[in-house]
PDB file of N, CA and C in Angstrom:
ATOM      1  N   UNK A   1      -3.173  22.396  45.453  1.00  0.00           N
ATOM      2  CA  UNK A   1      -4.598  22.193  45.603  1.00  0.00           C
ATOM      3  C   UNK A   1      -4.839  20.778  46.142  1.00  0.00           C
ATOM      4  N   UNK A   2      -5.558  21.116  47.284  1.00  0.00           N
ATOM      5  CA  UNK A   2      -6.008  19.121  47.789  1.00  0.00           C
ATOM      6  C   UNK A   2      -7.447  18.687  46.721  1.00  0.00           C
ATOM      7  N   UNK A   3      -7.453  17.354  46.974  1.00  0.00           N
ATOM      8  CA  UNK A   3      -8.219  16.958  45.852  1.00  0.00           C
ATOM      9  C   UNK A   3      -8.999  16.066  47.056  1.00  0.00           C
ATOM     10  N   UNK A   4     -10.363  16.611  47.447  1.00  0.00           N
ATOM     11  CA  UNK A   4     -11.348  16.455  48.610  1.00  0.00           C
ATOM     12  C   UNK A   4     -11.478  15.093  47.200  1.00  0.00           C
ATOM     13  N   UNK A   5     -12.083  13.786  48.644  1.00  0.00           N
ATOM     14  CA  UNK A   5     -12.539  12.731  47.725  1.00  0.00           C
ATOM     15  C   UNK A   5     -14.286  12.645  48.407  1.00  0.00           C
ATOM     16  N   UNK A   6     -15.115  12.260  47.373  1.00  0.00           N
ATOM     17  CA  UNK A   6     -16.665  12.223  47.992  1.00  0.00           C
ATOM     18  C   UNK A   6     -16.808  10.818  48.839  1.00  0.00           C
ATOM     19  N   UNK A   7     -16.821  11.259  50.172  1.00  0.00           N
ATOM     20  CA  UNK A   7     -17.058   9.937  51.121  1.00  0.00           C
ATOM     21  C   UNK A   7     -18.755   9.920  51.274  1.00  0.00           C
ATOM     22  N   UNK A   8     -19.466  10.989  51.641  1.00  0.00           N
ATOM     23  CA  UNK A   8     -20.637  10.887  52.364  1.00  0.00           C
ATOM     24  C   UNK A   8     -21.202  10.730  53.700  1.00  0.00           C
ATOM     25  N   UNK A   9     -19.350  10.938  54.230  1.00  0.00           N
ATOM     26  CA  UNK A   9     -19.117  10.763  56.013  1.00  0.00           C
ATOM     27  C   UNK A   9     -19.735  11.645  56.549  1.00  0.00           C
ATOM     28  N   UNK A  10     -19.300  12.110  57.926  1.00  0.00           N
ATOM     29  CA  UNK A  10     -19.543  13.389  58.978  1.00  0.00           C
ATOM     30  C   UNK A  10     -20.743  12.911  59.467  1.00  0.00           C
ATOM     31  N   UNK A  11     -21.164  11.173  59.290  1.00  0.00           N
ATOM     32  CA  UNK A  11     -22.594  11.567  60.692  1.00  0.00           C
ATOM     33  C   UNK A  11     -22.081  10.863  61.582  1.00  0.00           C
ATOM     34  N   UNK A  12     -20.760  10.529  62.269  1.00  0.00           N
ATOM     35  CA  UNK A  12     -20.181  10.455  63.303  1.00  0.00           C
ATOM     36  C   UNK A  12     -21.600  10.285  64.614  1.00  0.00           C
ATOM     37  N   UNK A  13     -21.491  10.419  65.702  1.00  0.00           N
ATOM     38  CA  UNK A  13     -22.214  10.426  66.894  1.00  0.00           C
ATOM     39  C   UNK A  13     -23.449  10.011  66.818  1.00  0.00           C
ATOM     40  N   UNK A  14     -24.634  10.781  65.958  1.00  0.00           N
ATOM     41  CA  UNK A  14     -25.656  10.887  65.849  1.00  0.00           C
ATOM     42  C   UNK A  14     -26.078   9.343  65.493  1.00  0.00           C
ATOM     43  N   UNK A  15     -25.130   8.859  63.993  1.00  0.00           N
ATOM     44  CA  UNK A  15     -25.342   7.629  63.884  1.00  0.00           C
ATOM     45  C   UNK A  15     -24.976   6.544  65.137  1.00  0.00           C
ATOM     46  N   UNK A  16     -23.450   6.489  65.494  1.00  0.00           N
ATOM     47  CA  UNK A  16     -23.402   5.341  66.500  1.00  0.00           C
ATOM     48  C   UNK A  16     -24.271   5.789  67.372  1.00  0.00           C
ATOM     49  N   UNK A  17     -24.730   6.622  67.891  1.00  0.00           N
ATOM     50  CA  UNK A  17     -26.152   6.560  68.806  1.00  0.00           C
ATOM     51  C   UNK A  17     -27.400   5.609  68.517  1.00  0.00           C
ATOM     52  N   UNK A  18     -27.769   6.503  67.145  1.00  0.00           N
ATOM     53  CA  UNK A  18     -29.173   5.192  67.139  1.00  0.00           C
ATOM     54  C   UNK A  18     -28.997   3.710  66.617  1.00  0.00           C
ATOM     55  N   UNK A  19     -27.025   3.504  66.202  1.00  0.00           N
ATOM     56  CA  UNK A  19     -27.188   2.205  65.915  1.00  0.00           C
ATOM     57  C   UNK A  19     -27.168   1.741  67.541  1.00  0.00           C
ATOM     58  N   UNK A  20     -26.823   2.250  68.328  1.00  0.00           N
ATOM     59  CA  UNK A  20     -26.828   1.573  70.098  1.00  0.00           C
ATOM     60  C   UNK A  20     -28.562   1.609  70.688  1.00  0.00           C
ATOM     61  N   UNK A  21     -29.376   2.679  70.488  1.00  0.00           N
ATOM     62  CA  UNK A  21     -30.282   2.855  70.416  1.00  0.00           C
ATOM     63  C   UNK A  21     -31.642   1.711  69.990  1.00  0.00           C
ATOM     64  N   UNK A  22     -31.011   1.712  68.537  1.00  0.00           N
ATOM     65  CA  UNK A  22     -31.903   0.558  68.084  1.00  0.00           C
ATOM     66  C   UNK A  22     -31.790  -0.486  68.242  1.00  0.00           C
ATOM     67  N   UNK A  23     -30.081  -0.929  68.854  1.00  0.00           N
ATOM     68  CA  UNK A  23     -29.849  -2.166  69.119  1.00  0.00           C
ATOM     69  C   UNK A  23     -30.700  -2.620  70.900  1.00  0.00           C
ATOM     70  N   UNK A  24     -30.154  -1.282  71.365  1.00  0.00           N
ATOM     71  CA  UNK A  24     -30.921  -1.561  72.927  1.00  0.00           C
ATOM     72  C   UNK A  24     -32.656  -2.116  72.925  1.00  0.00           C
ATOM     73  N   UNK A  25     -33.073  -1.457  71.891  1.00  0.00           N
ATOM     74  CA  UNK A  25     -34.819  -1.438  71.523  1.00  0.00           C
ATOM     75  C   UNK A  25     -34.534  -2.908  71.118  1.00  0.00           C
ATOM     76  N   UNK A  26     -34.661  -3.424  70.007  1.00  0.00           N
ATOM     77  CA  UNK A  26     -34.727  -4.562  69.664  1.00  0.00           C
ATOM     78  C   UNK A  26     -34.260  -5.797  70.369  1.00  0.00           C
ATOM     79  N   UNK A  27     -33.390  -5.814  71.596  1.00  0.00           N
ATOM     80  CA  UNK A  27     -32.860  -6.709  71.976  1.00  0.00           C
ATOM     81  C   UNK A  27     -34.405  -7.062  73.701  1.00  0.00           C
ATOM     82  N   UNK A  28     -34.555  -5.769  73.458  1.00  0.00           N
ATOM     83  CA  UNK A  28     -35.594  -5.676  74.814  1.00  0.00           C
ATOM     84  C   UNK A  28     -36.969  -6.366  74.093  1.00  0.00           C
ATOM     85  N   UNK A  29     -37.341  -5.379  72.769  1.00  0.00           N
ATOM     86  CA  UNK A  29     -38.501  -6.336  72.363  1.00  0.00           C
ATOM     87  C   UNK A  29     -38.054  -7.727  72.308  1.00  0.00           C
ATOM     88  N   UNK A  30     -37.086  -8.058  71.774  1.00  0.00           N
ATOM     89  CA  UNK A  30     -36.994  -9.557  71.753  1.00  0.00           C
ATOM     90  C   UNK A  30     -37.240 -10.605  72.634  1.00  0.00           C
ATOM     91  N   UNK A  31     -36.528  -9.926  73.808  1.00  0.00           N
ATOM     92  CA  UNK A  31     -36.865 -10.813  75.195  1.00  0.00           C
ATOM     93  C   UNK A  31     -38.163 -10.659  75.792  1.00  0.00           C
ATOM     94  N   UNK A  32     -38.597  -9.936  75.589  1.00  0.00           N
ATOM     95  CA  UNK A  32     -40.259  -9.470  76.230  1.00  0.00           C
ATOM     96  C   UNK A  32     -41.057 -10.245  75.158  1.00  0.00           C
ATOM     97  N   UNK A  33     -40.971 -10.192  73.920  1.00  0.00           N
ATOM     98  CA  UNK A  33     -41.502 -11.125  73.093  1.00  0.00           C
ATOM     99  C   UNK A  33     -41.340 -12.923  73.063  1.00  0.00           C
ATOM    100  N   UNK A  34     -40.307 -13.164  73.235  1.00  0.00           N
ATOM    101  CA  UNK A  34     -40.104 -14.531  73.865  1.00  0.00           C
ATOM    102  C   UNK A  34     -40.491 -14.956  75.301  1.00  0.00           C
ATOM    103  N   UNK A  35     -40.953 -14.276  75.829  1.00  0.00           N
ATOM    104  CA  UNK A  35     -41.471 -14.646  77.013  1.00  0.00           C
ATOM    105  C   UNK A  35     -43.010 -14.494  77.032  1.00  0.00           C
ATOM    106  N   UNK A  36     -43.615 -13.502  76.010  1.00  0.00           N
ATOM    107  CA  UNK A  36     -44.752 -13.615  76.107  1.00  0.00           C
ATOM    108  C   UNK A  36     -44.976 -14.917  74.864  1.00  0.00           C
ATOM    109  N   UNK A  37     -43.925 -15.236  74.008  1.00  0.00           N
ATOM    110  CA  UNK A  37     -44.445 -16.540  73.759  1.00  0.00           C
ATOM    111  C   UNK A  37     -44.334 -17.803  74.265  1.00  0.00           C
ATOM    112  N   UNK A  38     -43.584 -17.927  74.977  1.00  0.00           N
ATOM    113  CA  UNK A  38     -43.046 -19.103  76.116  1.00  0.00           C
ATOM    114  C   UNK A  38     -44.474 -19.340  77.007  1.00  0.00           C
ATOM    115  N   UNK A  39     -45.328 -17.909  76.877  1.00  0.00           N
ATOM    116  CA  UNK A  39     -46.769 -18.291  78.009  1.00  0.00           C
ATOM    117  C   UNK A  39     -47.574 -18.708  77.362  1.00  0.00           C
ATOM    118  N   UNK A  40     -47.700 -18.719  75.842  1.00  0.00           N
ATOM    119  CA  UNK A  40     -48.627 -19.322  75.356  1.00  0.00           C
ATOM    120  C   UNK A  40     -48.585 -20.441  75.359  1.00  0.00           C
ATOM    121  N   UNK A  41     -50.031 -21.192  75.294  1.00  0.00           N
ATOM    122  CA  UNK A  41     -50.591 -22.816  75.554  1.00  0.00           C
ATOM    123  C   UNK A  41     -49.894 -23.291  74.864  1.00  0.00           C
ATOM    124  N   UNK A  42     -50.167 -22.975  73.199  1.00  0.00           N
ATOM    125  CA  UNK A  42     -49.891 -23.781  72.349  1.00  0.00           C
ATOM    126  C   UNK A  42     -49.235 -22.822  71.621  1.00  0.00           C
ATOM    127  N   UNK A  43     -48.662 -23.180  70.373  1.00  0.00           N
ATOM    128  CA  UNK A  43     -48.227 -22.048  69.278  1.00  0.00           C
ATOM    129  C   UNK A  43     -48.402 -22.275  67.512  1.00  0.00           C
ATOM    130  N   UNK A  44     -49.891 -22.407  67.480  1.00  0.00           N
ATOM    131  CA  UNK A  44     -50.424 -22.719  66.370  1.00  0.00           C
ATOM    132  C   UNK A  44     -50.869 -21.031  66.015  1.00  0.00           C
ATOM    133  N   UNK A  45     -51.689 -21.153  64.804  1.00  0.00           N
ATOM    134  CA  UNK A  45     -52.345 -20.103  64.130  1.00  0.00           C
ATOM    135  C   UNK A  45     -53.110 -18.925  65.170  1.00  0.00           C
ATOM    136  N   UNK A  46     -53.992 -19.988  65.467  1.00  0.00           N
ATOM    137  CA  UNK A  46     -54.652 -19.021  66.864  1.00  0.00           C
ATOM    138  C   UNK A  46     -53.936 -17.957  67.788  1.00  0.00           C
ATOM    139  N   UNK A  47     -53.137 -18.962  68.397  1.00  0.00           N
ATOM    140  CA  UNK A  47     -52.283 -17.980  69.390  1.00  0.00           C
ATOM    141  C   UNK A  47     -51.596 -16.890  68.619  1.00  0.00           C
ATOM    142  N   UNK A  48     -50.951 -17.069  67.790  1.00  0.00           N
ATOM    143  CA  UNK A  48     -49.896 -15.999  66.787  1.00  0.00           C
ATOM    144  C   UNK A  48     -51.184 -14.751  66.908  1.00  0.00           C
ATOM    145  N   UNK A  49     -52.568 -15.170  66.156  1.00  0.00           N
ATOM    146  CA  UNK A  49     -53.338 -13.850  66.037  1.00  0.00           C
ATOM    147  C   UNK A  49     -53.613 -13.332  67.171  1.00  0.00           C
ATOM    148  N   UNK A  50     -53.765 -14.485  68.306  1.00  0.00           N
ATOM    149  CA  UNK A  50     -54.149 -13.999  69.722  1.00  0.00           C
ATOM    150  C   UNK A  50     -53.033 -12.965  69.915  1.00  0.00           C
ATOM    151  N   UNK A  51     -52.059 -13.371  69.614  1.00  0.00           N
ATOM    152  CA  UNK A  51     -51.067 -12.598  70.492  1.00  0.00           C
ATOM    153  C   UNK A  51     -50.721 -11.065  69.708  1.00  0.00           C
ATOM    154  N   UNK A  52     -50.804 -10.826  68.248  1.00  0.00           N
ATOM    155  CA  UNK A  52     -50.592 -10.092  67.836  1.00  0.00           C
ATOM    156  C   UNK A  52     -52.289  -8.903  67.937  1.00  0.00           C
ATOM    157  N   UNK A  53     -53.080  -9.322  68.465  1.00  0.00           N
ATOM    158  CA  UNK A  53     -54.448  -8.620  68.706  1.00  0.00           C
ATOM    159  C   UNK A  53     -54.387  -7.467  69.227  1.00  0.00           C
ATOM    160  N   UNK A  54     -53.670  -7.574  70.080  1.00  0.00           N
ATOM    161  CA  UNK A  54     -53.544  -6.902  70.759  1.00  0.00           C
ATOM    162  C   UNK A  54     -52.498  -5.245  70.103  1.00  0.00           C
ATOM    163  N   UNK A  55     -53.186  -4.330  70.482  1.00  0.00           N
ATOM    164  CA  UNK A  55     -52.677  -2.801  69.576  1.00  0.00           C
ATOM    165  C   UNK A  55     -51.284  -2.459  70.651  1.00  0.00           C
ATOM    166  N   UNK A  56     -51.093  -2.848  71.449  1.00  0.00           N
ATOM    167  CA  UNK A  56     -49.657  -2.733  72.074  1.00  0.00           C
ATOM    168  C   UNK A  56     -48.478  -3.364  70.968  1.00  0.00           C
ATOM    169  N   UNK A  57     -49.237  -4.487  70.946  1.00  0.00           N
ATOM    170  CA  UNK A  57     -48.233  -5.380  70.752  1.00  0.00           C
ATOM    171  C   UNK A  57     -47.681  -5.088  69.003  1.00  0.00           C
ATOM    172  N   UNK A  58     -48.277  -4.676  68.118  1.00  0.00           N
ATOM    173  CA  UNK A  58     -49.032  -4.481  66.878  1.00  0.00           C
ATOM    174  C   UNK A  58     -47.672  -2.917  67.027  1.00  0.00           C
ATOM    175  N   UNK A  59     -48.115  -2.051  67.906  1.00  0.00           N
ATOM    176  CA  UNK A  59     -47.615  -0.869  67.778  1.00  0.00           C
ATOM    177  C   UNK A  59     -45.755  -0.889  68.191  1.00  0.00           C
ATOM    178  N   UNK A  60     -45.623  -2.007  69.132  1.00  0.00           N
ATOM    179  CA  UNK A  60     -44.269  -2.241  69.456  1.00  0.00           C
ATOM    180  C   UNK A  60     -43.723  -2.849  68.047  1.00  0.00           C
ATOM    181  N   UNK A  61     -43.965  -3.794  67.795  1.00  0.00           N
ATOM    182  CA  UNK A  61     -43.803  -4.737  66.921  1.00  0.00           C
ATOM    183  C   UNK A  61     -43.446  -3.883  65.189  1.00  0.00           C
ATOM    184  N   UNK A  62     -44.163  -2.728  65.483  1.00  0.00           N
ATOM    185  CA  UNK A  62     -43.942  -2.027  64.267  1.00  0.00           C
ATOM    186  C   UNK A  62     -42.993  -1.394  64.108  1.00  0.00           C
ATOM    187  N   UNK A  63     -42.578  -0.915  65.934  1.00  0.00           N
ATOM    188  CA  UNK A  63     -41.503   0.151  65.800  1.00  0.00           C
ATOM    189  C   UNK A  63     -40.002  -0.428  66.571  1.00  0.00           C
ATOM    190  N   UNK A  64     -40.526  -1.895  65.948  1.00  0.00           N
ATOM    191  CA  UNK A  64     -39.048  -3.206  66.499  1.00  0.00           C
ATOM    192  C   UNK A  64     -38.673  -2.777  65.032  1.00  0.00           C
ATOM    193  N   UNK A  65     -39.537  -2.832  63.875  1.00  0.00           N
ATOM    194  CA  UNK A  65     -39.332  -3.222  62.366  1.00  0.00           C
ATOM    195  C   UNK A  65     -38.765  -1.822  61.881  1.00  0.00           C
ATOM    196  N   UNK A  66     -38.937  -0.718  62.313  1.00  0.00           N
ATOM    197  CA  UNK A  66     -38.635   0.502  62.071  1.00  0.00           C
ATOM    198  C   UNK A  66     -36.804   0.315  62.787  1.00  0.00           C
ATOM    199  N   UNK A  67     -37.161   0.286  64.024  1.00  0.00           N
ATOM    200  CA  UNK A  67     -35.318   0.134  64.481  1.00  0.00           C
ATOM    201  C   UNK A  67     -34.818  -0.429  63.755  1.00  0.00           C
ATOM    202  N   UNK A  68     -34.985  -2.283  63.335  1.00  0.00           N
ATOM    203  CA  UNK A  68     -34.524  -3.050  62.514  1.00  0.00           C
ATOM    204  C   UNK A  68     -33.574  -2.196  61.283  1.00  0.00           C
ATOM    205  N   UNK A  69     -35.198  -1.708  60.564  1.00  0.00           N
ATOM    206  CA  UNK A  69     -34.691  -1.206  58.808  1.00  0.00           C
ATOM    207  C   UNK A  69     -33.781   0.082  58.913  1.00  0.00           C
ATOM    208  N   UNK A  70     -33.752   1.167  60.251  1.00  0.00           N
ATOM    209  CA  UNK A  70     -33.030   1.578  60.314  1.00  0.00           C
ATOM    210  C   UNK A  70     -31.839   1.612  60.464  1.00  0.00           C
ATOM    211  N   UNK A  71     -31.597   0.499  61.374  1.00  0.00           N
ATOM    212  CA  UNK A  71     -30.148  -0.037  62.290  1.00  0.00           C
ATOM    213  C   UNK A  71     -30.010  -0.972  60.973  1.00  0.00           C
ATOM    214  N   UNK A  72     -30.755  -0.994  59.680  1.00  0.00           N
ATOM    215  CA  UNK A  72     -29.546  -2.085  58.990  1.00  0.00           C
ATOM    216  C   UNK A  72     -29.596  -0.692  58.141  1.00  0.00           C
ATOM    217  N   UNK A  73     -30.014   0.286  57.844  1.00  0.00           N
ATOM    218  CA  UNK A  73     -29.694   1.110  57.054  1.00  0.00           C
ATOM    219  C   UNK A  73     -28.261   1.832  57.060  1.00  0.00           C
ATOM    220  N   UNK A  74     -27.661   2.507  58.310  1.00  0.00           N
ATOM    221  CA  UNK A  74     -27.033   2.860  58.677  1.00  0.00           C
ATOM    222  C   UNK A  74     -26.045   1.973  58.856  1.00  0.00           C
ATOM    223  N   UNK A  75     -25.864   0.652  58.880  1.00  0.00           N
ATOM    224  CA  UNK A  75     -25.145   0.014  59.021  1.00  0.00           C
ATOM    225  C   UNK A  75     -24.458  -0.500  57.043  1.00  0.00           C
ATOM    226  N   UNK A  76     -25.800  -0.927  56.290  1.00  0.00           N
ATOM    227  CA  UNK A  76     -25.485  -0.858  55.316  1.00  0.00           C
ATOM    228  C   UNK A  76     -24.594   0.418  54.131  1.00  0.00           C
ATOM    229  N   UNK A  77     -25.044   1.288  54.379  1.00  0.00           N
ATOM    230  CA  UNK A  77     -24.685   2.572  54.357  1.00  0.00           C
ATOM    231  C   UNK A  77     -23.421   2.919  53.961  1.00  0.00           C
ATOM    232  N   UNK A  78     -22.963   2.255  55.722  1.00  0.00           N
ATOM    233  CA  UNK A  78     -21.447   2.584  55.853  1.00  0.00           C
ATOM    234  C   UNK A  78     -20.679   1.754  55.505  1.00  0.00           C
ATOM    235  N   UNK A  79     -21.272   0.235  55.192  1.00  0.00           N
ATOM    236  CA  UNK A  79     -20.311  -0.719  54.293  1.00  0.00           C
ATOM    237  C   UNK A  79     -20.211  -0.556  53.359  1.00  0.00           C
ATOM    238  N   UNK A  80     -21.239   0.466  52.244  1.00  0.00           N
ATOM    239  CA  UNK A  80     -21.120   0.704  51.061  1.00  0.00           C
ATOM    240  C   UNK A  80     -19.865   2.105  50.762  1.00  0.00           C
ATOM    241  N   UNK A  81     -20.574   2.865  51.874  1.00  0.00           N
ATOM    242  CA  UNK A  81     -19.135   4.227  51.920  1.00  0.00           C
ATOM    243  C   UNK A  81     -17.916   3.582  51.817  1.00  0.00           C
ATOM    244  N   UNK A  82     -17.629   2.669  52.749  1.00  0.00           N
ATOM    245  CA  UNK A  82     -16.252   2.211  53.224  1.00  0.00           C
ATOM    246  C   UNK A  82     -15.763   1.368  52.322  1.00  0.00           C
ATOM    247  N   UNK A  83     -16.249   0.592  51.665  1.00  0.00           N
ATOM    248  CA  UNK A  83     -15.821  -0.208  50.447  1.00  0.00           C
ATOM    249  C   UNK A  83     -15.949   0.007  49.380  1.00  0.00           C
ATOM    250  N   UNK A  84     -16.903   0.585  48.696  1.00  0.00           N
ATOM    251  CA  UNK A  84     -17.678   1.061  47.796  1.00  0.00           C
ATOM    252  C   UNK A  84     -16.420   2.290  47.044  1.00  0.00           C
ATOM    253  N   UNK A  85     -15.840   2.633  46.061  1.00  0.00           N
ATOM    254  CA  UNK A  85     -15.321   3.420  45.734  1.00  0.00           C
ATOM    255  C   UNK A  85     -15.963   4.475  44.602  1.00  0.00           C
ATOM    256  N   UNK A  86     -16.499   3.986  43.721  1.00  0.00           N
ATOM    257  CA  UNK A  86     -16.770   4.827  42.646  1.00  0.00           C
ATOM    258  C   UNK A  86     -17.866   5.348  42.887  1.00  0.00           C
ATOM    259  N   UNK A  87     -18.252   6.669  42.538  1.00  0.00           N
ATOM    260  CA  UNK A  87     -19.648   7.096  43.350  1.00  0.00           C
ATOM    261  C   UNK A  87     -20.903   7.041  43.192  1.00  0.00           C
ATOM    262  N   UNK A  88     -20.512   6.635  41.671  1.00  0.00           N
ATOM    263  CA  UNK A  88     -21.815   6.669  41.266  1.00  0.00           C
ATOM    264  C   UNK A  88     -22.375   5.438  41.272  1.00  0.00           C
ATOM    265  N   UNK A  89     -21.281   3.959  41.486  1.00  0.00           N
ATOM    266  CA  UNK A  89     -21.768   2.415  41.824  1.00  0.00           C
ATOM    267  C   UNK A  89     -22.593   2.804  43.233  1.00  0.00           C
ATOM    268  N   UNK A  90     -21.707   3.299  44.169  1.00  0.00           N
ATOM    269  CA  UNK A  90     -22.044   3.832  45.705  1.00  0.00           C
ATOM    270  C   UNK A  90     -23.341   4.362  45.792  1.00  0.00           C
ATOM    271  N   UNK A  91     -23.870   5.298  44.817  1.00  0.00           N
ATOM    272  CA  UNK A  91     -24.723   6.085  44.565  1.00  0.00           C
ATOM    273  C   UNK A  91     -26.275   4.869  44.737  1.00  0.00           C
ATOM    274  N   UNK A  92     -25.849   4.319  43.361  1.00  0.00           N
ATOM    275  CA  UNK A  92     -26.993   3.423  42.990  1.00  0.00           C
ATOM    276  C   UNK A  92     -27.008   2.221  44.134  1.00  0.00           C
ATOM    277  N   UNK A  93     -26.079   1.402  44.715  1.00  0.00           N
ATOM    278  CA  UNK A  93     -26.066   0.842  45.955  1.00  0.00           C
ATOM    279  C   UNK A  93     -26.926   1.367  47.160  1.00  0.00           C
ATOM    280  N   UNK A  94     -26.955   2.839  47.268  1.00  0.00           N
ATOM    281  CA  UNK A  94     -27.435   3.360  48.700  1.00  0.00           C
ATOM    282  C   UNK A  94     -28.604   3.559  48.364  1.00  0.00           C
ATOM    283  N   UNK A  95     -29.147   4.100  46.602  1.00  0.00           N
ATOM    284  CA  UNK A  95     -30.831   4.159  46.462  1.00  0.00           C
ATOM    285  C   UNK A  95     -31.672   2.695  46.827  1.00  0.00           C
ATOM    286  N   UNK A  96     -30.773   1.351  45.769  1.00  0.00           N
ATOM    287  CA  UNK A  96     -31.068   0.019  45.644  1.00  0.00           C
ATOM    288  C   UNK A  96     -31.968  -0.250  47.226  1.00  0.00           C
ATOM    289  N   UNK A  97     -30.521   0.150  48.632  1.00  0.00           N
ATOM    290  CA  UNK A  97     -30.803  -0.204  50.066  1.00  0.00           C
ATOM    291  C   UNK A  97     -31.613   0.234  50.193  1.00  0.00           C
ATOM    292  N   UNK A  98     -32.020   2.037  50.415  1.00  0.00           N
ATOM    293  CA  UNK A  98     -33.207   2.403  50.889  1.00  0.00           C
ATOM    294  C   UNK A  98     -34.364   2.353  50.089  1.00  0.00           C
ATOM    295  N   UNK A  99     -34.829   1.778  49.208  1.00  0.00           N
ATOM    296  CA  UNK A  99     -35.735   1.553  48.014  1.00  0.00           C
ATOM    297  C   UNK A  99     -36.150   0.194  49.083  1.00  0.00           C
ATOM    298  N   UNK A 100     -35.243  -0.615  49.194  1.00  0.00           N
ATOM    299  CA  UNK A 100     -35.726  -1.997  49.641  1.00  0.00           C
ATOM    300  C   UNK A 100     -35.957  -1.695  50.885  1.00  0.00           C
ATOM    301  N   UNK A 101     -35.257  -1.003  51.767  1.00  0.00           N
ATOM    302  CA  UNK A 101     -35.896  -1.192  52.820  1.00  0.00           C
ATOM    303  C   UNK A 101     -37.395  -0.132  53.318  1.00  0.00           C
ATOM    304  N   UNK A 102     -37.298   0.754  52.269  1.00  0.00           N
ATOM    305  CA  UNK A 102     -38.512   1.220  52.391  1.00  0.00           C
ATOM    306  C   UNK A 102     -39.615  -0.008  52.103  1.00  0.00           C
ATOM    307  N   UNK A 103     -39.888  -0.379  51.087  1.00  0.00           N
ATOM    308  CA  UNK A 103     -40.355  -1.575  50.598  1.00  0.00           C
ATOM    309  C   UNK A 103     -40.504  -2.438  51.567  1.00  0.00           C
ATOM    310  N   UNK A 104     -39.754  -2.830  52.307  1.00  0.00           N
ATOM    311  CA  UNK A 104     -39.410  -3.804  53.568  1.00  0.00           C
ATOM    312  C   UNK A 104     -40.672  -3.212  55.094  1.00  0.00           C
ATOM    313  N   UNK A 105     -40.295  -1.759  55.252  1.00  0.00           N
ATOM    314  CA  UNK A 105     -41.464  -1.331  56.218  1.00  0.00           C
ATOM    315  C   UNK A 105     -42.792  -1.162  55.780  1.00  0.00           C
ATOM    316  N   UNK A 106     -43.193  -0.302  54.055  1.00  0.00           N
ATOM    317  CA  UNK A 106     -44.738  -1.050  53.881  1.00  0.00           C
ATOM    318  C   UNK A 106     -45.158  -2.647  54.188  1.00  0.00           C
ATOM    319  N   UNK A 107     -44.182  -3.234  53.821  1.00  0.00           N
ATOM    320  CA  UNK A 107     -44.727  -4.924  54.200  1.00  0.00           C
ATOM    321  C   UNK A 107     -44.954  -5.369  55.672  1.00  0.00           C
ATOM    322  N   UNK A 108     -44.325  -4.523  56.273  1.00  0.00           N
ATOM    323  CA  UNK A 108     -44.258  -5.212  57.803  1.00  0.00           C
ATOM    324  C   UNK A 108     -45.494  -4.133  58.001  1.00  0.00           C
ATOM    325  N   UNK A 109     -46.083  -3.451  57.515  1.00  0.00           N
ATOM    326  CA  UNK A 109     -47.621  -2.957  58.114  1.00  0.00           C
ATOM    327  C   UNK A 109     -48.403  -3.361  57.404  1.00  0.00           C
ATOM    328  N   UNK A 110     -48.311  -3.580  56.160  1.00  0.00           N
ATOM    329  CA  UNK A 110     -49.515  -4.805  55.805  1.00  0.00           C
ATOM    330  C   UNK A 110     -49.316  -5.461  56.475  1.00  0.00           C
ATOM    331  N   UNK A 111     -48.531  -6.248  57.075  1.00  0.00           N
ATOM    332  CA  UNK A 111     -48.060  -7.851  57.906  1.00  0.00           C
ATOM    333  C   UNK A 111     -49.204  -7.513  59.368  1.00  0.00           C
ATOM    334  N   UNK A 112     -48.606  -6.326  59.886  1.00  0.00           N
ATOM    335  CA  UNK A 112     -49.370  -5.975  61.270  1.00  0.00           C
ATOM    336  C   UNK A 112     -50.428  -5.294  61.371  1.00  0.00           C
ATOM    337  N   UNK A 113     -50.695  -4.877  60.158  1.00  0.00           N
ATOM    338  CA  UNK A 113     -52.385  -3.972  60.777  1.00  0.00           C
ATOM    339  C   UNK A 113     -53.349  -4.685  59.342  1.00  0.00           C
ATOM    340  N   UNK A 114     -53.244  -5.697  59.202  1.00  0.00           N
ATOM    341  CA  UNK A 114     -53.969  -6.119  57.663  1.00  0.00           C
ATOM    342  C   UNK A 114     -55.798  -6.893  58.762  1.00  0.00           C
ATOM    343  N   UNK A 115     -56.382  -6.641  57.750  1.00  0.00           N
ATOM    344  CA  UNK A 115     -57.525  -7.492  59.004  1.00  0.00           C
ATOM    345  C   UNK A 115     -57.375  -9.025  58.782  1.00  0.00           C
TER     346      UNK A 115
END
């Protein structure tokens, strides 16, 4: 009899996709975002709201924070699979992550749509 051990593997492809995915997204907002702050006058209080006023920017910006918590989810994930041995430490590790990073995306929409 083989004695199957509980990994939590098999998302092969799907994952390295959207970790390339989210990395491609975020690296593009980044540079498009540094350049639209490089045009601003100054970079006090004003400008920050000026610049975030805008519902483009508000709606990108949300779904930079979504790639983010995802691309560290999946990434966290698999450092916990891969190192992580006992399952039920593993267990409570992977709720702990997605607990926080859920937690992590309500804040970044209070952050962006708060008046």
């Amino acid at each position: 009899m083989v004695n199957r051990h509980i990994v939590g593997a098999h998302y092969g492809l799907k994952d390295w996709l959207a970790q390339r995915v989210t990395a491609i997204y975020m690296a593009l907002f980044t540079l498009v975002f540094a350049v639209r702050l490089s045009c601003l006058p100054e970079l006090d209080a004003l400008a920050w709201q000026g610049l975030f006023a805008s519902p483009f920017t508000r709606f990108f910006g949300f779904i930079f924070a979504l790639s983010l918590f995802y691309h560290a989810w999946v990434g966290v994930r698999d450092i916990w699979m891969d190192y992580v041995k006992p399952p039920g430490v593993r267990l409570a590790l992977h709720l702990i992550t997605l607990l926080l990073l859920i937690g992590y995306a309500g804040w970044a929409v209070h952050i962006l749509w708060r008046p």
